[in-house]
PDB file of N, CA and C in Angstrom:
ATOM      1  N   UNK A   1     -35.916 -42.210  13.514  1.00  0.00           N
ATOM      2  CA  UNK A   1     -35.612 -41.054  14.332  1.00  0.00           C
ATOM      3  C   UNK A   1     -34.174 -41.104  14.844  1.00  0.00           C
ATOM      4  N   UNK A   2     -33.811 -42.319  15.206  1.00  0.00           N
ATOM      5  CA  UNK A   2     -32.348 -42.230  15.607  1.00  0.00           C
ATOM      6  C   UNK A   2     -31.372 -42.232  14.457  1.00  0.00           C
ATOM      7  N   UNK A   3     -31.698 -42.374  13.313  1.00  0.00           N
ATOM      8  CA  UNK A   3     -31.204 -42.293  12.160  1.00  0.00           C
ATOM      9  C   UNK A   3     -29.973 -40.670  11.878  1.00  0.00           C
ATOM     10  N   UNK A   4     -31.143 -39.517  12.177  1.00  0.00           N
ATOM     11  CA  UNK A   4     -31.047 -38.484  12.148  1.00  0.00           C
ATOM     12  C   UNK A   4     -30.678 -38.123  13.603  1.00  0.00           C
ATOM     13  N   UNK A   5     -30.429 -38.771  14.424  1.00  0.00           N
ATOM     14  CA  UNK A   5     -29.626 -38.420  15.868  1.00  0.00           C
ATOM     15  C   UNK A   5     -28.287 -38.318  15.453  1.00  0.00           C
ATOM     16  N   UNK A   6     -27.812 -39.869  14.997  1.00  0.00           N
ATOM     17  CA  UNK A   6     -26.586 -40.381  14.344  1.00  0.00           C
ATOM     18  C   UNK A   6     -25.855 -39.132  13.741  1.00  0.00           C
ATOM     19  N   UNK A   7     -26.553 -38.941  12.297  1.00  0.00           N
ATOM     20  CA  UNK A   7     -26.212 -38.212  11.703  1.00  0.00           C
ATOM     21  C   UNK A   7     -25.834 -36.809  12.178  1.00  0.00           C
ATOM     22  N   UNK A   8     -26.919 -35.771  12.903  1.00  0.00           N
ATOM     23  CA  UNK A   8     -26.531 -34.712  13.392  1.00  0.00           C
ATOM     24  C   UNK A   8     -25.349 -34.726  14.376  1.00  0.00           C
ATOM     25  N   UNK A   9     -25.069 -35.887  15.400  1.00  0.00           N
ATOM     26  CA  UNK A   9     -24.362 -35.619  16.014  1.00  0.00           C
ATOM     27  C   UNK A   9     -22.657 -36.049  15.006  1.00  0.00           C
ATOM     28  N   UNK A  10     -22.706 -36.636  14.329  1.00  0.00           N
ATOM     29  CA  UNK A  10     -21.743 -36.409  13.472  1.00  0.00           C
ATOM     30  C   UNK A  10     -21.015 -35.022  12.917  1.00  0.00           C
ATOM     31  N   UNK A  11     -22.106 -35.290  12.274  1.00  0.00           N
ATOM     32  CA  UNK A  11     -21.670 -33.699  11.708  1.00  0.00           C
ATOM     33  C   UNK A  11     -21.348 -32.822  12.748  1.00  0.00           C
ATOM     34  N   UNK A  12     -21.880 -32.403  13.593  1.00  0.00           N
ATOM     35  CA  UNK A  12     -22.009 -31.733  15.176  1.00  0.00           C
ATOM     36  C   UNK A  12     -20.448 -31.544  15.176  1.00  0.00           C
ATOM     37  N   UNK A  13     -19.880 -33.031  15.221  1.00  0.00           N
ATOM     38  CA  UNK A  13     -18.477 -33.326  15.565  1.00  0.00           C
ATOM     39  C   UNK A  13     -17.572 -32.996  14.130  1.00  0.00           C
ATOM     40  N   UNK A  14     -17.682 -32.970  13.353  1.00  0.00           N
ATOM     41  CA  UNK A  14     -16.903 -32.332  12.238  1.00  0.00           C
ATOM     42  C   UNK A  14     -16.728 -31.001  12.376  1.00  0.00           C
ATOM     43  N   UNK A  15     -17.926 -30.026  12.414  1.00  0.00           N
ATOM     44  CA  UNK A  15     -18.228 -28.715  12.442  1.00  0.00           C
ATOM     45  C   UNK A  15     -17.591 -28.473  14.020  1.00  0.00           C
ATOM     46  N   UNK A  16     -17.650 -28.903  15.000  1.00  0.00           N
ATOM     47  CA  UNK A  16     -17.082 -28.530  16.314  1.00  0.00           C
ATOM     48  C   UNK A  16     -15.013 -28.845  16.087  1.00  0.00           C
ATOM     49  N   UNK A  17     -14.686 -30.130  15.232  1.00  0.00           N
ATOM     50  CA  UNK A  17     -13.246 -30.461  15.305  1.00  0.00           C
ATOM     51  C   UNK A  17     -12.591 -29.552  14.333  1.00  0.00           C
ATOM     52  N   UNK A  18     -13.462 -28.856  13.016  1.00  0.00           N
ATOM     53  CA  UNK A  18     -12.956 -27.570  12.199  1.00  0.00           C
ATOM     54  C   UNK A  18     -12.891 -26.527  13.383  1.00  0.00           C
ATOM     55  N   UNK A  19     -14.306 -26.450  14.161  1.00  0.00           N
ATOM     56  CA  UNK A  19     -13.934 -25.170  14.860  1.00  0.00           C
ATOM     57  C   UNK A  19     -12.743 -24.905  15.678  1.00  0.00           C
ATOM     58  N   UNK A  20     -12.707 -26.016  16.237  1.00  0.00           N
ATOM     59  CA  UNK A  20     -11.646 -26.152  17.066  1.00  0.00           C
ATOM     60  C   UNK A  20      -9.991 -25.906  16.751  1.00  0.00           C
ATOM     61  N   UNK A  21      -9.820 -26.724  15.934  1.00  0.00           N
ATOM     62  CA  UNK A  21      -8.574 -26.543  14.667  1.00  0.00           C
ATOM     63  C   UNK A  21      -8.216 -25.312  14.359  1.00  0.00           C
ATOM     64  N   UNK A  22      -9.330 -24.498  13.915  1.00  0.00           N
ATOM     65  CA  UNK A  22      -9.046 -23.351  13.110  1.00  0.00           C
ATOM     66  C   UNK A  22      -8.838 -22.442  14.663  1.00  0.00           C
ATOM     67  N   UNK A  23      -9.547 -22.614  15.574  1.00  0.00           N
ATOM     68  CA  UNK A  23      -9.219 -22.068  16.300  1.00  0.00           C
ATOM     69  C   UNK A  23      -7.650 -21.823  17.539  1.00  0.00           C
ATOM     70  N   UNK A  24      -7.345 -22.855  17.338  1.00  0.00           N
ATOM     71  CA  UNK A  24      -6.278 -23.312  17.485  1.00  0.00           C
ATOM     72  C   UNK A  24      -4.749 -22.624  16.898  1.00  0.00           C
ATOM     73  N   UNK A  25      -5.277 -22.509  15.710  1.00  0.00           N
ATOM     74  CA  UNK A  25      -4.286 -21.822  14.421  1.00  0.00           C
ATOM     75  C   UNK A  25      -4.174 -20.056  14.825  1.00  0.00           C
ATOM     76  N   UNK A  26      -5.558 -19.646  14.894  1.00  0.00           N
ATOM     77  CA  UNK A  26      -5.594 -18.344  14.650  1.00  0.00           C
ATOM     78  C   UNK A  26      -5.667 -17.788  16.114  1.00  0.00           C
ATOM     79  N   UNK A  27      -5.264 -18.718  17.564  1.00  0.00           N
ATOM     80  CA  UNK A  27      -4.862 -17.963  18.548  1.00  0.00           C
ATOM     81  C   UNK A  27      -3.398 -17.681  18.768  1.00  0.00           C
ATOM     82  N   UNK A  28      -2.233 -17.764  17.801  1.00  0.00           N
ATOM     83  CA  UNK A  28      -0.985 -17.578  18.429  1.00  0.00           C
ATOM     84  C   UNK A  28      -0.756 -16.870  16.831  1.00  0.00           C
ATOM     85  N   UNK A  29       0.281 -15.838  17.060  1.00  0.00           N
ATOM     86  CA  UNK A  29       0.384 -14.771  15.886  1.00  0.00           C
ATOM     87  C   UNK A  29       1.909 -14.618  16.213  1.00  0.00           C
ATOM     88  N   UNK A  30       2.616 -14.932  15.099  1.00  0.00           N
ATOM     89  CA  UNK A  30       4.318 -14.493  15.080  1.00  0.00           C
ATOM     90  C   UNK A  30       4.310 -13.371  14.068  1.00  0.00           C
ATOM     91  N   UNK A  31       5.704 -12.611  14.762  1.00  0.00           N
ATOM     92  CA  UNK A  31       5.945 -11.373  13.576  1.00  0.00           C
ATOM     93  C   UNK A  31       7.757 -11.484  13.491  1.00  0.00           C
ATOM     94  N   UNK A  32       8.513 -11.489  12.223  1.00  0.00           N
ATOM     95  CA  UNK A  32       9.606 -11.318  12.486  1.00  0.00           C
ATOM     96  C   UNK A  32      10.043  -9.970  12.422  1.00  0.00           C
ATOM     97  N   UNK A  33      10.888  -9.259  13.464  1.00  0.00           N
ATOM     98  CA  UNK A  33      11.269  -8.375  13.347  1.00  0.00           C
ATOM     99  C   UNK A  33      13.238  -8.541  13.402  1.00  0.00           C
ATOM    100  N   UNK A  34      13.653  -8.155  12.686  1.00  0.00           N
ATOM    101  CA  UNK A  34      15.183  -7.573  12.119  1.00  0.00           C
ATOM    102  C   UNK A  34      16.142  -9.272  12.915  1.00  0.00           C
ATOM    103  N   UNK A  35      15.510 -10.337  12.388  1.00  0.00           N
ATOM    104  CA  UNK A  35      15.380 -11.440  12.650  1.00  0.00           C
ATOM    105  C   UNK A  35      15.244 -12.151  14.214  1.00  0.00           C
ATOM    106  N   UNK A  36      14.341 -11.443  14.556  1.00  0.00           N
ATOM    107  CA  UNK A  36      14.031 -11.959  16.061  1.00  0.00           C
ATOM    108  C   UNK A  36      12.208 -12.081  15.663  1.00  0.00           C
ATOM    109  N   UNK A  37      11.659 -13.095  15.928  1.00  0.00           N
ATOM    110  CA  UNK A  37      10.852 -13.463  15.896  1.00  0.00           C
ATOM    111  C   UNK A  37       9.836 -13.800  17.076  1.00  0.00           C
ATOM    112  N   UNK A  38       8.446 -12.709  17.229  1.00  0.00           N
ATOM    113  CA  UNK A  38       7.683 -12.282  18.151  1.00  0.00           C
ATOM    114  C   UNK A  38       6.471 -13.176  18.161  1.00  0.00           C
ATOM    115  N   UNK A  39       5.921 -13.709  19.744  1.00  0.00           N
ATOM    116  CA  UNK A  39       4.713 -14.414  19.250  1.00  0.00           C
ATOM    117  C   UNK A  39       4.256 -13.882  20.170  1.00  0.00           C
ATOM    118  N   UNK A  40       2.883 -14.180  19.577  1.00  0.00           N
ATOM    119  CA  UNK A  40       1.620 -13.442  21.154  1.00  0.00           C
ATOM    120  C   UNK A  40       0.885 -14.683  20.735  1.00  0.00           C
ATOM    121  N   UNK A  41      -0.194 -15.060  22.113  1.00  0.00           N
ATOM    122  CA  UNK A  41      -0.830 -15.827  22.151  1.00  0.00           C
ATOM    123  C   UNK A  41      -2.332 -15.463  23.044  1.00  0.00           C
ATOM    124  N   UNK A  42      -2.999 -15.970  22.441  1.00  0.00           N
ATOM    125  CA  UNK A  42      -4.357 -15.718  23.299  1.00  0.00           C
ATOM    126  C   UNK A  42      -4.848 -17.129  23.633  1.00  0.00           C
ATOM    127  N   UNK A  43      -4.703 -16.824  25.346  1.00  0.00           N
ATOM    128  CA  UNK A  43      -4.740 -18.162  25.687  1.00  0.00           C
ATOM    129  C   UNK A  43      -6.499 -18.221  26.127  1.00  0.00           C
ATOM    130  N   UNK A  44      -7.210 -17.356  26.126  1.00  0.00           N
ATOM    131  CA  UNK A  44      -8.655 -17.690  25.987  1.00  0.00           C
ATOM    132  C   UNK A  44      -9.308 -17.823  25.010  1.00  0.00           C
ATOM    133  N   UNK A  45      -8.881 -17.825  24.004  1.00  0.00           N
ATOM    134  CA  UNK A  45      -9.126 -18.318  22.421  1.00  0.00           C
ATOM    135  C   UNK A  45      -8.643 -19.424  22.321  1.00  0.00           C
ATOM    136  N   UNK A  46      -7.615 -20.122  22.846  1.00  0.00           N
ATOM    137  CA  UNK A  46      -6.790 -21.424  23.498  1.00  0.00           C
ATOM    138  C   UNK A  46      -7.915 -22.270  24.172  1.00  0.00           C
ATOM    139  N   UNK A  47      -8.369 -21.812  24.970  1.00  0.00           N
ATOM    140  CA  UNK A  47      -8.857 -22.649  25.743  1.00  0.00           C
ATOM    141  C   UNK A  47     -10.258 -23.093  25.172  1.00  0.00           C
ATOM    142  N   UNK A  48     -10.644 -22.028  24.273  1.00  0.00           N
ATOM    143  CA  UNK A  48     -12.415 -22.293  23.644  1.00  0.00           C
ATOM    144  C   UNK A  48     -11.618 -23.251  22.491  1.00  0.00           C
ATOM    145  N   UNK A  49     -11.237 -23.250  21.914  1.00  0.00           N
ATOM    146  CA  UNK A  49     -10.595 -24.179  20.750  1.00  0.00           C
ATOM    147  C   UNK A  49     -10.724 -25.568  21.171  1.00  0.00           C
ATOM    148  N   UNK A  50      -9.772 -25.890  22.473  1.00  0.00           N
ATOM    149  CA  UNK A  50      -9.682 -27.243  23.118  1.00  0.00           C
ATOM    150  C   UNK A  50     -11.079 -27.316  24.000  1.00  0.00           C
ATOM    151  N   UNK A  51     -11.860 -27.031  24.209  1.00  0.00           N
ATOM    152  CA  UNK A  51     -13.197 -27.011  24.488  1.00  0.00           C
ATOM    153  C   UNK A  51     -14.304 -27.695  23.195  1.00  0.00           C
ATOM    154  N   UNK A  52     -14.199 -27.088  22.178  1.00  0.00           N
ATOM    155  CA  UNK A  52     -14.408 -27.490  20.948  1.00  0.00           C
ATOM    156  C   UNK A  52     -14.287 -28.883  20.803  1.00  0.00           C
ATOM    157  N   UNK A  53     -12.735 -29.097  20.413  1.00  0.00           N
ATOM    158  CA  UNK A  53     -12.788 -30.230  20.199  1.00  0.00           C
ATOM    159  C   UNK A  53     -13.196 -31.519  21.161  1.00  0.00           C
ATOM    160  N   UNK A  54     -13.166 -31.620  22.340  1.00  0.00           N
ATOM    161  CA  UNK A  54     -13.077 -32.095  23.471  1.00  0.00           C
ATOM    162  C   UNK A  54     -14.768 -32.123  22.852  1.00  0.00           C
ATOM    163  N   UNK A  55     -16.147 -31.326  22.839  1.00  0.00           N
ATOM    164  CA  UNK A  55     -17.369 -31.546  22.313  1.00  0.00           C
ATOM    165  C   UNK A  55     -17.142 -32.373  21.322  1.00  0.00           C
ATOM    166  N   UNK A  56     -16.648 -31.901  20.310  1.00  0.00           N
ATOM    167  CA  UNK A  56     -16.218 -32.872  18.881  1.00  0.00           C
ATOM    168  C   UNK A  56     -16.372 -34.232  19.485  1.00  0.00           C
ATOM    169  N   UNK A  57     -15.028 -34.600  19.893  1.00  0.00           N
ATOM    170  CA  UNK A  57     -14.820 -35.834  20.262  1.00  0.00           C
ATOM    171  C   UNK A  57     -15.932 -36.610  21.096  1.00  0.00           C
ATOM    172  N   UNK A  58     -17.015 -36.088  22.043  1.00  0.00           N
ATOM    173  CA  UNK A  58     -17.477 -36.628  22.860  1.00  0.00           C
ATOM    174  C   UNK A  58     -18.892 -36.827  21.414  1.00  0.00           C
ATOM    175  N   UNK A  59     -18.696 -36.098  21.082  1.00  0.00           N
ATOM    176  CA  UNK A  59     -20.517 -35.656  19.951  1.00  0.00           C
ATOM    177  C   UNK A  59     -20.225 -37.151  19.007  1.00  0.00           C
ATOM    178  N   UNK A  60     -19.009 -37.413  18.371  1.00  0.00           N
ATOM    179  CA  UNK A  60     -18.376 -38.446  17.626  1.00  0.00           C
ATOM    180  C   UNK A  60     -18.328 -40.211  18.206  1.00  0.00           C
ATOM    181  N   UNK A  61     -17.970 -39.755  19.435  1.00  0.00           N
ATOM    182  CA  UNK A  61     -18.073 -40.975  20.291  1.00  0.00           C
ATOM    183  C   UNK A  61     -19.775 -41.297  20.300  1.00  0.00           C
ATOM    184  N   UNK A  62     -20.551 -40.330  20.897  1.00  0.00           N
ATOM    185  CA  UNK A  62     -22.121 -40.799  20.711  1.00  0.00           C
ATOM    186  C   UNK A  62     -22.703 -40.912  19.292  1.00  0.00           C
ATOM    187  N   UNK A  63     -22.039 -40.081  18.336  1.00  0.00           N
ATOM    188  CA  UNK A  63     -23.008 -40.967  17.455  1.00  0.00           C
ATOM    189  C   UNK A  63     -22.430 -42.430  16.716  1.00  0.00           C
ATOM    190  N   UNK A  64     -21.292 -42.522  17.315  1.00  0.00           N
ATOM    191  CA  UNK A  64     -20.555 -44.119  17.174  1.00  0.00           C
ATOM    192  C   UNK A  64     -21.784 -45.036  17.666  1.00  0.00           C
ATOM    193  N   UNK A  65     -21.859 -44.824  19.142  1.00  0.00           N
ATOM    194  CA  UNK A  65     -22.096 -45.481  19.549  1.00  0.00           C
ATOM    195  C   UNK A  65     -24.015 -45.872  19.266  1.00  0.00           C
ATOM    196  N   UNK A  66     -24.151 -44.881  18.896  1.00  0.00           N
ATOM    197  CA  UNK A  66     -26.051 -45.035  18.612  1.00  0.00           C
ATOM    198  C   UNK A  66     -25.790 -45.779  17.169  1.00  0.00           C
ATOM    199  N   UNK A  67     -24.909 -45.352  15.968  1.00  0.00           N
ATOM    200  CA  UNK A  67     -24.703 -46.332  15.256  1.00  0.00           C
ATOM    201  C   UNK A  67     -25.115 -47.690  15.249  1.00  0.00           C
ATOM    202  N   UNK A  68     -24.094 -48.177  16.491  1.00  0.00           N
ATOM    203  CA  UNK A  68     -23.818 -49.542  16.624  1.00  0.00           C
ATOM    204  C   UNK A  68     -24.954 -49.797  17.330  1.00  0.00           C
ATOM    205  N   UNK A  69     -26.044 -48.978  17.845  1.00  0.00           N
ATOM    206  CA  UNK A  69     -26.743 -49.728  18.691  1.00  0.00           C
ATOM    207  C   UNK A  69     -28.593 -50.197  17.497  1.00  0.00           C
ATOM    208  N   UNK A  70     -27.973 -49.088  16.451  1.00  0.00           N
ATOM    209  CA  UNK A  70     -28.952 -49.191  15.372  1.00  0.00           C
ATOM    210  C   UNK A  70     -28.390 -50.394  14.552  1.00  0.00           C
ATOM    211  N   UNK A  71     -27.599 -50.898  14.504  1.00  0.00           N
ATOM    212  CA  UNK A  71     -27.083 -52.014  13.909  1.00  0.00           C
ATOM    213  C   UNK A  71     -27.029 -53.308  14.385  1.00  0.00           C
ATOM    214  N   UNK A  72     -27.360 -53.317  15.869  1.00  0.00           N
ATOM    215  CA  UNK A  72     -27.574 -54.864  16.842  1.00  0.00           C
ATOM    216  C   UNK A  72     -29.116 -54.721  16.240  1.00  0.00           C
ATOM    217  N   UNK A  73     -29.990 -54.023  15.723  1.00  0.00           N
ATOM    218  CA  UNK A  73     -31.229 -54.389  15.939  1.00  0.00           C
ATOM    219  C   UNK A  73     -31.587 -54.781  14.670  1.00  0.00           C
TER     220      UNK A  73
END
């Protein structure tokens, strides 16, 4: 059973550090105009991105750690 803890929360953390990433990318938008170059940013699309990963990372850390605890036994 903890086998499949491991695992989901892995993946969990792949699928949350893509989300995050991509999200990351597709909140700030440049346009050049007559060489002046325009950016907009959406900083609440910003903030769910680094939210994301911040899950990622924590989802990655636990299934590290259930890993290792399936491996002392």
């Amino acid at each position: 059973m903890k086998k499949v803890i491991v695992i989901l929360l892995i993946v969990a953390a792949v699928v949350l550090g893509y989300l995050g990433i991509t999200g990351l990318n597709q909140s700030e938008k440049s346009v050049d105009l007559l060489g002046l170059e325009i950016t907009a940013q959406d900083s609440e699309s910003k903030q769910t991105a680094y939210i994301e990963l911040a899950l990622g990372v924590v989802a990655l850390a636990g299934g590290i750690y259930l890993l290792g605890q399936l491996k002392k036994k």
